[in-house]
C-alpha atoms as a PDB file:
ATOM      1  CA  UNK A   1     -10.603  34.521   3.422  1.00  0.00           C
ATOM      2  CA  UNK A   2     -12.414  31.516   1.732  1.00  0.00           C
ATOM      3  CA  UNK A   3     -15.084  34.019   0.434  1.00  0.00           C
ATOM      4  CA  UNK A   4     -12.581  36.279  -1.176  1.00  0.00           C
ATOM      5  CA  UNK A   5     -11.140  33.242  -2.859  1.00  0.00           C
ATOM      6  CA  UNK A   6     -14.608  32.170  -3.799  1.00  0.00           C
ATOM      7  CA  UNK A   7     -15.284  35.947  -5.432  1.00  0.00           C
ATOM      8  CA  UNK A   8     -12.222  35.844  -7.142  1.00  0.00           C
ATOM      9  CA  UNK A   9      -9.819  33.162  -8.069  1.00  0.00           C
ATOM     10  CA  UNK A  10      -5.979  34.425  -7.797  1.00  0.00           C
ATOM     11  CA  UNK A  11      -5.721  34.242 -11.782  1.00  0.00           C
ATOM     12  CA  UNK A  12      -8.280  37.319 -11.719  1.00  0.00           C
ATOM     13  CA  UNK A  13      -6.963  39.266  -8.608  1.00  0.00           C
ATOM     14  CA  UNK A  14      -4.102  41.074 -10.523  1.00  0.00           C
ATOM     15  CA  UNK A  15      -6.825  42.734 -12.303  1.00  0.00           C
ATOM     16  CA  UNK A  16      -8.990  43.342  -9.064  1.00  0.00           C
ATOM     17  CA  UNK A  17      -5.701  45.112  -7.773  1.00  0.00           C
ATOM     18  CA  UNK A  18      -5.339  47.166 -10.683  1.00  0.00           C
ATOM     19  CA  UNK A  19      -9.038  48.448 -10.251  1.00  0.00           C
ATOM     20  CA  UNK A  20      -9.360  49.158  -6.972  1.00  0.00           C
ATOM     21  CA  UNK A  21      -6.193  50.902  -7.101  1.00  0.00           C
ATOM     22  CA  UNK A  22      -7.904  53.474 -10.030  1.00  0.00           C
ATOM     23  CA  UNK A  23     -10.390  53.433  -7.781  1.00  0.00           C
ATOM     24  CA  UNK A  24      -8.715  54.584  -4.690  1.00  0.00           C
ATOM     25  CA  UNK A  25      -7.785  57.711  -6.596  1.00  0.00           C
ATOM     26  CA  UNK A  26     -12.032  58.535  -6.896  1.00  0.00           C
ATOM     27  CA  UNK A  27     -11.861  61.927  -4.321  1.00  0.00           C
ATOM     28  CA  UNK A  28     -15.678  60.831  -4.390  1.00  0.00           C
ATOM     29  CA  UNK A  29     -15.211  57.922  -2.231  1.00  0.00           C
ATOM     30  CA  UNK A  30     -16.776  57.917   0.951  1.00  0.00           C
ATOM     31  CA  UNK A  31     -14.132  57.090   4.046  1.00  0.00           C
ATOM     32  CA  UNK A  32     -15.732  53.897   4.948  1.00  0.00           C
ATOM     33  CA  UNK A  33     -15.490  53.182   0.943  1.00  0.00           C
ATOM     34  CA  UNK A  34     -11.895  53.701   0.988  1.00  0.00           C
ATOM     35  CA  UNK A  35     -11.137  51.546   4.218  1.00  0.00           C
ATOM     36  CA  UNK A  36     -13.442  49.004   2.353  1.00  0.00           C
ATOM     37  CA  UNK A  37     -11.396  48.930  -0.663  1.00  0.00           C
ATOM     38  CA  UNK A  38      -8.151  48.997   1.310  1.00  0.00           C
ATOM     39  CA  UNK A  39      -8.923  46.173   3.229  1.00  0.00           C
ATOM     40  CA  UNK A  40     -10.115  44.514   0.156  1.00  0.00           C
ATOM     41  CA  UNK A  41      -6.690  45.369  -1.268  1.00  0.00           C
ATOM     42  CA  UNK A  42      -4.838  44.288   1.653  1.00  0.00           C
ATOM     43  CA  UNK A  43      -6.874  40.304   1.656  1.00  0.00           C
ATOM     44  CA  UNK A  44      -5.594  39.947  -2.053  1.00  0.00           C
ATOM     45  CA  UNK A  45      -2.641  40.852  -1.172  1.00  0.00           C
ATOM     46  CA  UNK A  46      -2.121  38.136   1.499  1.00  0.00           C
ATOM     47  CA  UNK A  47      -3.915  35.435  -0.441  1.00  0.00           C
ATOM     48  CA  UNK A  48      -1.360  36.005  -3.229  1.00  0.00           C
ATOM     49  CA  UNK A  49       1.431  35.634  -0.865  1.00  0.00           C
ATOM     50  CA  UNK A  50       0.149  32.838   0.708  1.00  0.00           C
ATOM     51  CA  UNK A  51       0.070  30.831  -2.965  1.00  0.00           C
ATOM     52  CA  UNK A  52       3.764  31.979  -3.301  1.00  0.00           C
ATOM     53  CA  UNK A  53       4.374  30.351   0.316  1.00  0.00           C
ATOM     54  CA  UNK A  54       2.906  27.326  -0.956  1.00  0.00           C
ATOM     55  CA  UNK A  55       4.666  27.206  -4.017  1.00  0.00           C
ATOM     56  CA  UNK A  56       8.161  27.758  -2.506  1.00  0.00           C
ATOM     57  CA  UNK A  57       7.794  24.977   0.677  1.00  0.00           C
ATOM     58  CA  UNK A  58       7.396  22.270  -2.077  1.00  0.00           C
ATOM     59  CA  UNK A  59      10.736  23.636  -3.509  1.00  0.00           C
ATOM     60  CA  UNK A  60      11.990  22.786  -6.732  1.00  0.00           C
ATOM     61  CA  UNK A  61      12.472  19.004  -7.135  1.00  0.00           C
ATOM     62  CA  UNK A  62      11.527  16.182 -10.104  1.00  0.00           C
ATOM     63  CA  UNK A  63       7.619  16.767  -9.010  1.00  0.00           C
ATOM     64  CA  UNK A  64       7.823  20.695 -10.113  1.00  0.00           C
ATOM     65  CA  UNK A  65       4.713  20.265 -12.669  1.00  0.00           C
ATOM     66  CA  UNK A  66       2.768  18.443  -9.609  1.00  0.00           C
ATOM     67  CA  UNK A  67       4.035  21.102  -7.148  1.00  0.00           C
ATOM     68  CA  UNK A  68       2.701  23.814  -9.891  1.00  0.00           C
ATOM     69  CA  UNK A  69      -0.934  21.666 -10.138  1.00  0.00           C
ATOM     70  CA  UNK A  70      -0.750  21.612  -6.385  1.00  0.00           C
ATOM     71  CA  UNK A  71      -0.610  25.669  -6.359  1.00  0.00           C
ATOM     72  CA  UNK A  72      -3.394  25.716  -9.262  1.00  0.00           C
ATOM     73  CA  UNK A  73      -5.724  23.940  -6.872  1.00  0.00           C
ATOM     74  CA  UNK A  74      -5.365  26.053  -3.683  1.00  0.00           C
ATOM     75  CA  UNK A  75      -5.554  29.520  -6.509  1.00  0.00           C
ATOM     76  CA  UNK A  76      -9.023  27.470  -7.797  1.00  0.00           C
ATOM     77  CA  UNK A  77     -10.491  27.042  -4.154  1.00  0.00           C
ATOM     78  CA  UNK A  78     -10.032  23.388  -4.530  1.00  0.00           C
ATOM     79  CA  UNK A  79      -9.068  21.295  -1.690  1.00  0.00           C
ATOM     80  CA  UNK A  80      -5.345  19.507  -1.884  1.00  0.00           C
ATOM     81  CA  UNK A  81      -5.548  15.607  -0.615  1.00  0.00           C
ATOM     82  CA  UNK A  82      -2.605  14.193   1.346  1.00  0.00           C
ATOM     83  CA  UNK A  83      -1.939  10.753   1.848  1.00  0.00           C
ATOM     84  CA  UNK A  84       0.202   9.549   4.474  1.00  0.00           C
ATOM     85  CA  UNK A  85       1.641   6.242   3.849  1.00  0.00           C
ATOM     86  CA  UNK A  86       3.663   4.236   6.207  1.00  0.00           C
ATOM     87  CA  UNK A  87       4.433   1.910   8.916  1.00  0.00           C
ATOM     88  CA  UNK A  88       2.154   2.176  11.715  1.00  0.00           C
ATOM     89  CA  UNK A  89       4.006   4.688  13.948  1.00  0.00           C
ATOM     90  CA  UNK A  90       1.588   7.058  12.538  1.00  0.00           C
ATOM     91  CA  UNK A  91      -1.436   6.310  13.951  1.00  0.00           C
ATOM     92  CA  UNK A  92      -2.111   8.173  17.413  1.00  0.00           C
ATOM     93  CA  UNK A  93      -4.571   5.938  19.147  1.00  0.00           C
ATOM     94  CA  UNK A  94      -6.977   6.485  21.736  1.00  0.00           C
ATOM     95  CA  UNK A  95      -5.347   9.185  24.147  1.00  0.00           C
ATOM     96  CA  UNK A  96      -3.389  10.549  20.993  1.00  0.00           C
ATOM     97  CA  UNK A  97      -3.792  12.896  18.004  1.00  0.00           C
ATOM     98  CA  UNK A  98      -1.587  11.528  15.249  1.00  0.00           C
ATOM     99  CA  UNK A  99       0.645  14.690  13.409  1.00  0.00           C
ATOM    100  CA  UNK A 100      -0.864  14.389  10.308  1.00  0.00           C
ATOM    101  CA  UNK A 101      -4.422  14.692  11.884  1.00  0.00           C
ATOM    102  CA  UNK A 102      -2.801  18.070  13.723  1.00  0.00           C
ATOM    103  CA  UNK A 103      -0.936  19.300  10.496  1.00  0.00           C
ATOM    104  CA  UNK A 104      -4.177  19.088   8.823  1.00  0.00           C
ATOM    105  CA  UNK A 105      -5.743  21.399  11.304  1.00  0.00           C
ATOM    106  CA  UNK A 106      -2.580  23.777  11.927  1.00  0.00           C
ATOM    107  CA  UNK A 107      -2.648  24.059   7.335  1.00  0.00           C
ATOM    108  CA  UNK A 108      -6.250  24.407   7.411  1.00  0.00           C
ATOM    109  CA  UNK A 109      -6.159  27.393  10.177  1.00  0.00           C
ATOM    110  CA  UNK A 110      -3.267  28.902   7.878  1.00  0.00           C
ATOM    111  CA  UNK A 111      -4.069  28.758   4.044  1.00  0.00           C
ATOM    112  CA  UNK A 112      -7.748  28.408   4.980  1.00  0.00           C
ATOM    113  CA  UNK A 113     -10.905  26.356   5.774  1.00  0.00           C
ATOM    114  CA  UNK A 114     -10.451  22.896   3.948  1.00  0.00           C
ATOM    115  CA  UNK A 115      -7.573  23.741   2.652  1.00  0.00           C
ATOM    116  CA  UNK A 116      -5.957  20.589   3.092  1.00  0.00           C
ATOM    117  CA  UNK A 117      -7.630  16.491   3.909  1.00  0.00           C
ATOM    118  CA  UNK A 118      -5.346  14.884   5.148  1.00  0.00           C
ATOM    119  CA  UNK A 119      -5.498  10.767   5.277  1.00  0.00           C
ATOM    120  CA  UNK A 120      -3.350   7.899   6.721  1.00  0.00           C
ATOM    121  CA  UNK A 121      -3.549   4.612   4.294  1.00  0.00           C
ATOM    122  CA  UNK A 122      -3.544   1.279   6.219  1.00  0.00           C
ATOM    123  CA  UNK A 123      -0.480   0.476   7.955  1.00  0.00           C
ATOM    124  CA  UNK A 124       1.557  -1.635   6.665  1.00  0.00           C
ATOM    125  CA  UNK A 125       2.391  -3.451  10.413  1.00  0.00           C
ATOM    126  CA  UNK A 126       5.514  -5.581  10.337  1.00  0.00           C
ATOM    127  CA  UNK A 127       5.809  -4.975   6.872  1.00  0.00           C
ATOM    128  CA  UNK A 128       9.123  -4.381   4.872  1.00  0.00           C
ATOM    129  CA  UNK A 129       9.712  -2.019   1.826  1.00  0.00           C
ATOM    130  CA  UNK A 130      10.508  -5.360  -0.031  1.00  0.00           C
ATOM    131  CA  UNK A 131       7.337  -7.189   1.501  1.00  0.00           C
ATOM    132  CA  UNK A 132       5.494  -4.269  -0.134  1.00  0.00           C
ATOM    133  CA  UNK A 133       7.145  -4.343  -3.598  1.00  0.00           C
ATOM    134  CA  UNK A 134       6.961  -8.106  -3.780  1.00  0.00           C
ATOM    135  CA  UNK A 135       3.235  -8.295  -2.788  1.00  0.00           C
ATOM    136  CA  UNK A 136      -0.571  -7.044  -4.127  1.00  0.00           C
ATOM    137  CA  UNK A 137       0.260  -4.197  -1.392  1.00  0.00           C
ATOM    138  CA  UNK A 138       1.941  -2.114  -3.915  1.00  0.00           C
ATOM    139  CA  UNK A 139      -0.973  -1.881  -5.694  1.00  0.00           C
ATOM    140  CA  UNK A 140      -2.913  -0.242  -2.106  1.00  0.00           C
ATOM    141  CA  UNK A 141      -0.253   2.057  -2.942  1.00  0.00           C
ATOM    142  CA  UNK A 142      -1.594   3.207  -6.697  1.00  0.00           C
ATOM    143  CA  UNK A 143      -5.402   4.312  -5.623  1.00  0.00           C
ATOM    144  CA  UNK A 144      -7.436   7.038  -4.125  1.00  0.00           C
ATOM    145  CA  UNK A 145      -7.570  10.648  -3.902  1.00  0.00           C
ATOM    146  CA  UNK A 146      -3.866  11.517  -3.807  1.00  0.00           C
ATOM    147  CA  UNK A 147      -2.371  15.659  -4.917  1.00  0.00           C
ATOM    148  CA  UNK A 148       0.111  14.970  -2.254  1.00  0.00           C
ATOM    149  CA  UNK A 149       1.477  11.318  -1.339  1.00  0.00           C
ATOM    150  CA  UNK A 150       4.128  11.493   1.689  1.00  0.00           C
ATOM    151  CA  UNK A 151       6.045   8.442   2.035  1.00  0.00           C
ATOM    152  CA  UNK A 152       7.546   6.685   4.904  1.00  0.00           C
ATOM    153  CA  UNK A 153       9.625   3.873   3.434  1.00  0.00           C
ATOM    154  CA  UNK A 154       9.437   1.805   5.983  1.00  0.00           C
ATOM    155  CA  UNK A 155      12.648   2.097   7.830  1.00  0.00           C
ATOM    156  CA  UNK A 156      12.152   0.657  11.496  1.00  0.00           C
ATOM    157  CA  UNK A 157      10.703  -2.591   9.444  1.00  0.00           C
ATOM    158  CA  UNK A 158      13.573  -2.662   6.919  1.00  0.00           C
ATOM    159  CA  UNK A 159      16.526  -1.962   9.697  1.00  0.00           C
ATOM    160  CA  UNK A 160      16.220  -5.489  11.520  1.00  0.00           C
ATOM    161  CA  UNK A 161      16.169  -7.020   8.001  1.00  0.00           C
ATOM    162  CA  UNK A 162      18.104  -5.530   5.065  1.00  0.00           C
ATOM    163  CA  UNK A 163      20.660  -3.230   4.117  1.00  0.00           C
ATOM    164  CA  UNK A 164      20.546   0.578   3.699  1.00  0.00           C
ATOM    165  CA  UNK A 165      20.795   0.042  -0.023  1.00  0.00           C
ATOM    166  CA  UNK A 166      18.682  -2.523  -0.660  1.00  0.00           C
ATOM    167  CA  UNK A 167      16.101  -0.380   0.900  1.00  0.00           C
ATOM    168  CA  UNK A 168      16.762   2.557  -1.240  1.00  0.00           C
ATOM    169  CA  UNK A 169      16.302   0.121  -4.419  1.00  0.00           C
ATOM    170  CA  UNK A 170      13.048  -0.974  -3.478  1.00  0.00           C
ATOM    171  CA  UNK A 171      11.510   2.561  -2.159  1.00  0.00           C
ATOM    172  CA  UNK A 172      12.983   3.496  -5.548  1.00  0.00           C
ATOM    173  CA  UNK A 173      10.517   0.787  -7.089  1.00  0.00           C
ATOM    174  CA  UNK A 174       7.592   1.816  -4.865  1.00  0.00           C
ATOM    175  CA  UNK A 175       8.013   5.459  -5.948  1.00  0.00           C
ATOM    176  CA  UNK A 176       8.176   3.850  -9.633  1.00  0.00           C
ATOM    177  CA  UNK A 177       4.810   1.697  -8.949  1.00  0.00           C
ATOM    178  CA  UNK A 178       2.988   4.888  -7.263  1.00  0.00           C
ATOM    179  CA  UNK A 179       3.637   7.180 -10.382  1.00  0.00           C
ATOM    180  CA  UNK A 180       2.170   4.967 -12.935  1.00  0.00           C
ATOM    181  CA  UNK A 181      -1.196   5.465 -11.474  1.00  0.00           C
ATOM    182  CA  UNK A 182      -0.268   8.650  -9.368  1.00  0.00           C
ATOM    183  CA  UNK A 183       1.800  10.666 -11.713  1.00  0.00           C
ATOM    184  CA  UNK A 184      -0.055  13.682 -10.850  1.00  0.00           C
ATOM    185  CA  UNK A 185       0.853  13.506  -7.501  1.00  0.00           C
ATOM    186  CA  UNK A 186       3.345  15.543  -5.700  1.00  0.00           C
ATOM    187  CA  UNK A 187       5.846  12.676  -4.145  1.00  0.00           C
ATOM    188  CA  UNK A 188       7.501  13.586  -0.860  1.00  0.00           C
ATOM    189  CA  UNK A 189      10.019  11.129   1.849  1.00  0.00           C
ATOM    190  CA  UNK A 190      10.086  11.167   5.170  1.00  0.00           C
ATOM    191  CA  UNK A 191      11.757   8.850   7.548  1.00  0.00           C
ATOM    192  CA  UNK A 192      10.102   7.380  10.932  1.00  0.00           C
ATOM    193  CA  UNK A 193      10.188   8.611  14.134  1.00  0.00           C
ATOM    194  CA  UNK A 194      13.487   8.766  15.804  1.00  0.00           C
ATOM    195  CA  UNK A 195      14.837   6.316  18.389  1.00  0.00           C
ATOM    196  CA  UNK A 196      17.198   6.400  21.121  1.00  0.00           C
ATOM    197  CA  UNK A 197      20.803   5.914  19.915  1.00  0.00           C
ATOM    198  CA  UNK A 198      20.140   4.463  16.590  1.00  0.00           C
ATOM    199  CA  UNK A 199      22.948   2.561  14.514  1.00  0.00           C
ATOM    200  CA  UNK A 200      21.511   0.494  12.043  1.00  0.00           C
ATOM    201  CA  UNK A 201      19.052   2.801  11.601  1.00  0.00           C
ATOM    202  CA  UNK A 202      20.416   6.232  11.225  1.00  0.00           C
ATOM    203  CA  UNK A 203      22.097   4.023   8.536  1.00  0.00           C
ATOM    204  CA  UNK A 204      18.637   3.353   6.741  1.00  0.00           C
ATOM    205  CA  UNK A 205      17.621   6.876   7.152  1.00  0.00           C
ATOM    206  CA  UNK A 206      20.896   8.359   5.883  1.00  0.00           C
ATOM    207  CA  UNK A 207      20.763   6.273   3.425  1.00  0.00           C
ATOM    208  CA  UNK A 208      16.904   7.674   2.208  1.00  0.00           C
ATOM    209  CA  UNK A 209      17.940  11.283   2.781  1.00  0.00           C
ATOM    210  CA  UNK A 210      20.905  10.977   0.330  1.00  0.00           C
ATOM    211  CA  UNK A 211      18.824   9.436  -2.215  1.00  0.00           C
ATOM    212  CA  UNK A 212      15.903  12.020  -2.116  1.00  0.00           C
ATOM    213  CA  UNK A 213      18.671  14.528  -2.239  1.00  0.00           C
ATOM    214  CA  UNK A 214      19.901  12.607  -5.850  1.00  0.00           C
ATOM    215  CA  UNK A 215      16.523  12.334  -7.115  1.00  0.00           C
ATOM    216  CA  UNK A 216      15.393  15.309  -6.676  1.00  0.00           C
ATOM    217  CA  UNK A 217      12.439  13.990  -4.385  1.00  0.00           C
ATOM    218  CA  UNK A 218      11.413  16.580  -1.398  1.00  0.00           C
ATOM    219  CA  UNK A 219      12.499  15.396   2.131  1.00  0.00           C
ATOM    220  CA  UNK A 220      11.046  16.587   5.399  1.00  0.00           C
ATOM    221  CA  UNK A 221      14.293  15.769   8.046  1.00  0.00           C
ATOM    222  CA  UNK A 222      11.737  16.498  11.205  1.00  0.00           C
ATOM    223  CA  UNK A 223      14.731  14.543  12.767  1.00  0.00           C
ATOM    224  CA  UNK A 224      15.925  18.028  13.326  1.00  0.00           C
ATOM    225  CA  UNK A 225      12.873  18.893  15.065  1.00  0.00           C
ATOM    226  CA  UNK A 226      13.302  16.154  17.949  1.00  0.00           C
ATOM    227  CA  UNK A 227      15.919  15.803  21.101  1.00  0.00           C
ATOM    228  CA  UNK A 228      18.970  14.604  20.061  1.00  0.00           C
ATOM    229  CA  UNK A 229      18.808  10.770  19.905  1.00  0.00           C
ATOM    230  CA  UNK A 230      21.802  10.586  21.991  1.00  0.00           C
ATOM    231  CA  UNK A 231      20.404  12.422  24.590  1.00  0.00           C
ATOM    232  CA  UNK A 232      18.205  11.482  27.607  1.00  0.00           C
ATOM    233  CA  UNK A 233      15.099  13.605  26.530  1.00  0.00           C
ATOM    234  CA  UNK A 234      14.194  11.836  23.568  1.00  0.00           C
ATOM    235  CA  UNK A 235      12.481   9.418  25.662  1.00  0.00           C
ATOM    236  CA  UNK A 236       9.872  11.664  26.700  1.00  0.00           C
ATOM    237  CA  UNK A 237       8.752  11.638  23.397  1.00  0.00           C
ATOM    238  CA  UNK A 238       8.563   8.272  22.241  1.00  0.00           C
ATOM    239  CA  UNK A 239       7.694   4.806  23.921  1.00  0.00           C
ATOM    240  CA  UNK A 240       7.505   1.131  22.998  1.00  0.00           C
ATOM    241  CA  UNK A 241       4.397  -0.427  21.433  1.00  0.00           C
ATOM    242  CA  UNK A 242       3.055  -3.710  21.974  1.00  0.00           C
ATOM    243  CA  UNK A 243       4.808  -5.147  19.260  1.00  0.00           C
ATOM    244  CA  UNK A 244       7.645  -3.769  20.430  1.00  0.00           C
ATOM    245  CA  UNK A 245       8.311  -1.215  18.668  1.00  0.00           C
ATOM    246  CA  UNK A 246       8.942   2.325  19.280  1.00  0.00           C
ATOM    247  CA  UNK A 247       6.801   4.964  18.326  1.00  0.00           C
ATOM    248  CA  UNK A 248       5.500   8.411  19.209  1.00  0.00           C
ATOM    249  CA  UNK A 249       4.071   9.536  21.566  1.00  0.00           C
ATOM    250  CA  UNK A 250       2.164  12.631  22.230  1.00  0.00           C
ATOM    251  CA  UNK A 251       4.894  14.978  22.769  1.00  0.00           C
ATOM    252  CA  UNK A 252       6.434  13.077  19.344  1.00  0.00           C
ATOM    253  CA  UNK A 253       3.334  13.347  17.238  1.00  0.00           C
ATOM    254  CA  UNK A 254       3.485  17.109  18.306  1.00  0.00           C
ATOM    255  CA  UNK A 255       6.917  17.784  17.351  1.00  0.00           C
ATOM    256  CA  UNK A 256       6.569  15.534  14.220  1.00  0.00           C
ATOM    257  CA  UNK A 257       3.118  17.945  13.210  1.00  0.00           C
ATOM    258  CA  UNK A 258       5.013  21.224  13.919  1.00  0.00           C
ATOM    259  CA  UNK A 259       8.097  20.200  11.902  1.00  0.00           C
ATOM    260  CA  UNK A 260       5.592  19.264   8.882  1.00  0.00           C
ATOM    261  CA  UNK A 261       3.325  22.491   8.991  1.00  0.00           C
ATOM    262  CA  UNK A 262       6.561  24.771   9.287  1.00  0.00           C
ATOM    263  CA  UNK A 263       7.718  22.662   5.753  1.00  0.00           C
ATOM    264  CA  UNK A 264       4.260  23.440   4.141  1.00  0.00           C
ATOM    265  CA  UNK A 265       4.223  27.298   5.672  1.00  0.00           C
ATOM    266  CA  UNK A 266       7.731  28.171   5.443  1.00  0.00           C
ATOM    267  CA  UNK A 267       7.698  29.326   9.121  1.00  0.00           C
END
């Protein structure tokens, strides 16, 4: 696959189409030409719909001309940089392989060899969305390698400590702050792990969901992906840090991976 994409960018594979097609039609072809050709046919084929899968997972939201630049890179053979930014129930530790670390394998085995780099910026441990916004972090926020910044405002931090809204203002502000040095970069929320029978907290995250949904701002509800958080068997997949507080663990980090690869693949 990545040597077909190195041959030909997608931009020139209409036209490959249209000639192998004329050339299909040569009675001169030898058989093992014509299964050559057809399977040549049949790679284009499946790179172009791959670019279209791409292209429809990031949806149409207020980052369409990033989500289009996004696209142009994967069609040039160009890999697409993802930064994870959040609290530091991302990290997987010793025993554990964080989800983005698996997503970026899982994307990599489906749109190709380094497709996709995924990284994880410092966590922000203890940290509130207004601690951020009212701090030099915000500006950790602004720098590096970014086509794709995915954004976990904070919530577990920001439940013991403010109201729904007043975390939606200032996640508003550090979506503001990112795009004045990031404005090329596809912007996407997420929330945090789920807990066991949340109630300030489902608030928070409610609360995020409905403004993505206003804005226009992609939102990846893995939520959906988990055990119920009323029932029994979402403890398997989470436990209690030494800071007390919970997080994922293996069996989370897997769920929370296959929920963001089937957002990115459409499966």
């Amino acid at each position: 696959m990545k040597i077909i994409k190195g041959i030909a960018p997608f931009g020139f594979m209409a036209v490959l189409l249209v000639v192998l097609d004329l050339f299909s039609y040569d009675e001169e072809l030898t058989r093992a030409e014509e299964v050559a050709i057809e399977g040549f046919h049949y790679e284009l084929e499946a790179e172009q719909e791959k670019m279209d899968t791409l292209r429809n997972a990031l949806g149409d939201t207020a980052f369409n001309q990033q989500a289009d630049q996004i696209v142009a890179q994967y069609e040039a053979n160009e890999t697409i940089h993802v930064t994870v930014i959040g609290s530091d129930v991302h990290e997987g530790g010793e025993d554990m392989t964080a989800w983005y670390q698996q997503a970026e394998k899982a994307l990599n085995d489906y749109y190709g060899e380094d497709a996709f780099s995924f990284s994880f910026l410092e966590p922000y441990k203890g940290y509130t969305s207004a601690d951020v916004v009212q701090s030099d972090m915000i500006e950790d926020l602004k720098t590096g390698e970014s086509d794709m910044i995915v954004l976990e405002p904070f919530l577990l931090n920001d439940t013991r400590l403010m109201a729904p809204e007043d975390t939606v203002q200032f996640t508003d502000e550090i979506i503001q702050e990112i795009q004045t040095e990031r404005y090329d970069a596809f912007l996407m929320l997420q929330p945090a792990n789920p807990i066991a029978s949340p109630t300030a907290y489902q608030e928070q995250v409610d609360a995020i969901a409905h403004f993505a949904s206003e804005n226009d701002v992609a939102y990846l509800d893995h939520w959906s992906a988990w055990p119920s958080t009323n029932d029994e068997a979402i403890h398997e997949y989470i436990v209690e840090n030494d800071m007390g507080t919970v997080q994922p663990n293996q069996q989370g980090h897997d769920v929370w991976s296959d929920a963001f690869v089937q957002f990115l693949t459409a499966e």
